[in-house]
Protein backbone atom coordinates (compact mmCIF):
# COMPACT_ATOMS: atom_id res chain seq x y z
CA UNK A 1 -85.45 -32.44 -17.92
CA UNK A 2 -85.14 -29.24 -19.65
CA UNK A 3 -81.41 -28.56 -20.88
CA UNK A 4 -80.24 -24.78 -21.29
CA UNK A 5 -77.73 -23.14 -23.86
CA UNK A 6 -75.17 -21.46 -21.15
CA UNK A 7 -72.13 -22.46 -21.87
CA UNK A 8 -71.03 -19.42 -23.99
CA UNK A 9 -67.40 -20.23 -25.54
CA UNK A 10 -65.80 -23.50 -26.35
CA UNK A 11 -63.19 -24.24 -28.43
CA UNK A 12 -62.48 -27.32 -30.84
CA UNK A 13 -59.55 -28.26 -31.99
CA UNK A 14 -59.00 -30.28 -35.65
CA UNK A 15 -61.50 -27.75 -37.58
CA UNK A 16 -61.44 -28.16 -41.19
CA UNK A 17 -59.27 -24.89 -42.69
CA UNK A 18 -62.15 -24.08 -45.59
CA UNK A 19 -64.78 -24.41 -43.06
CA UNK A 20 -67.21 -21.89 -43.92
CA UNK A 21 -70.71 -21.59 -42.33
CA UNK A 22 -71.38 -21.95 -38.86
CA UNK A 23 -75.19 -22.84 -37.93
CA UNK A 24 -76.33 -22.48 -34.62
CA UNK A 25 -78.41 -25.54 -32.99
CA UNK A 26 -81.27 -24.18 -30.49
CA UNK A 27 -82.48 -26.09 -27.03
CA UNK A 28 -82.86 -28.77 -26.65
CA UNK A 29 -79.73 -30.26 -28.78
CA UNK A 30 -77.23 -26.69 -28.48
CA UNK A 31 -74.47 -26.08 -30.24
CA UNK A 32 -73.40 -25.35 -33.97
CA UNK A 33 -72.82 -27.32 -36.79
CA UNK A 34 -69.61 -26.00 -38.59
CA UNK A 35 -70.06 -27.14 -42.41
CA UNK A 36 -66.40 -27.52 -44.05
CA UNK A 37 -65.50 -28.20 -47.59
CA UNK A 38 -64.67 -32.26 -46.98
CA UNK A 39 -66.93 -32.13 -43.65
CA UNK A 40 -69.68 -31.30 -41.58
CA UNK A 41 -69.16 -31.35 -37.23
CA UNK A 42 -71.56 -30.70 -34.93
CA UNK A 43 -70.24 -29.81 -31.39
CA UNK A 44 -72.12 -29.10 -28.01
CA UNK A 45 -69.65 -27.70 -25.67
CA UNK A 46 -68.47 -30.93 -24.48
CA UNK A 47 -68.66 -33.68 -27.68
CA UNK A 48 -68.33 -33.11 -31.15
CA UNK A 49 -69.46 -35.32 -33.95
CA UNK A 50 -67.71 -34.95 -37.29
CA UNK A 51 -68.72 -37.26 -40.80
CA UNK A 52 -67.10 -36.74 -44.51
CA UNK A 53 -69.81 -37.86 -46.42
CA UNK A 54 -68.50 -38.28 -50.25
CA UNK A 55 -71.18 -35.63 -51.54
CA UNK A 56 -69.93 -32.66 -49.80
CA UNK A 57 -67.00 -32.36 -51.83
CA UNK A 58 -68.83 -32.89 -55.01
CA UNK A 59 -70.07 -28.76 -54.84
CA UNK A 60 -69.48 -26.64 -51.93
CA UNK A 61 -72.79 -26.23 -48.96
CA UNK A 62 -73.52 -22.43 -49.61
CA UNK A 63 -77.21 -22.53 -47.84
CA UNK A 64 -78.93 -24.04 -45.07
CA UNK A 65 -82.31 -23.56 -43.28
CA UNK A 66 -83.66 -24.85 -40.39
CA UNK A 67 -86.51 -27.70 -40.75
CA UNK A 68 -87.70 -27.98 -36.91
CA UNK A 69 -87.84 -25.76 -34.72
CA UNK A 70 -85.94 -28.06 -32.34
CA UNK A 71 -82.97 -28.04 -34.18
CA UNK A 72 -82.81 -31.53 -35.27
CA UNK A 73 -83.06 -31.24 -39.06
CA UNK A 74 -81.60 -29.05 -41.42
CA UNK A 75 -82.47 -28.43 -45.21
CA UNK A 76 -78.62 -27.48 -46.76
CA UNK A 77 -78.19 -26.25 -50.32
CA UNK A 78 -74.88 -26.49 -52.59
CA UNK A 79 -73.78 -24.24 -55.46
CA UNK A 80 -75.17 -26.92 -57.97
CA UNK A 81 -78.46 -26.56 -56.71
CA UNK A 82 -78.75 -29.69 -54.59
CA UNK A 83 -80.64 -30.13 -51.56
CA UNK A 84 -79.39 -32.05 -48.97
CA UNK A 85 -80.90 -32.74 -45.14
CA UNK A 86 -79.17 -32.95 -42.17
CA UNK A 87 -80.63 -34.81 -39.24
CA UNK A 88 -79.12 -34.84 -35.63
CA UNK A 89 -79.98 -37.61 -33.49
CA UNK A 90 -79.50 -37.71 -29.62
């Protein structure tokens, strides 16, 4: 089953207030991944996923590039020069 990006606003709710980089997530995941200062949430339209791992807020995520071309990893980069990857599962 092939699943399509249509859906083209939704709104969440609870968003960190220093969020600032929004990465958009291709077919067949969709969505965006909204990296805060404390955070990183992934939402799809209809769910959202949010974890605060400890490392964020050790330097602030000022990079990111996509690994697959599926969307399911990301390669993110903070200020200190760290390199950190991302990996959405279904």
């Amino acid at each position: 089953m092939r699943r399509v990006c249509t859906q083209p606003s939704w709104k969440q709710d609870n968003v960190e207030t220093e969020a600032s980089m929004v990465i958009p997530v291709p077919e067949p995941l969709c969505g965006a991944i909204i990296i805060g200062q404390e955070s990183i949430l992934y939402h799809d339209g209809n769910v959202y996923v949010a974890v605060a791992p400890p490392v964020i807020k050790q330097s602030t995520i000022v990079c990111y590039a996509p690994v697959d071309a599926n969307g399911s990893r990301y390669l993110l980069g903070d200020m200190a020069g760290h390199l950190f990857m991302l990996i959405l599962e279904q």
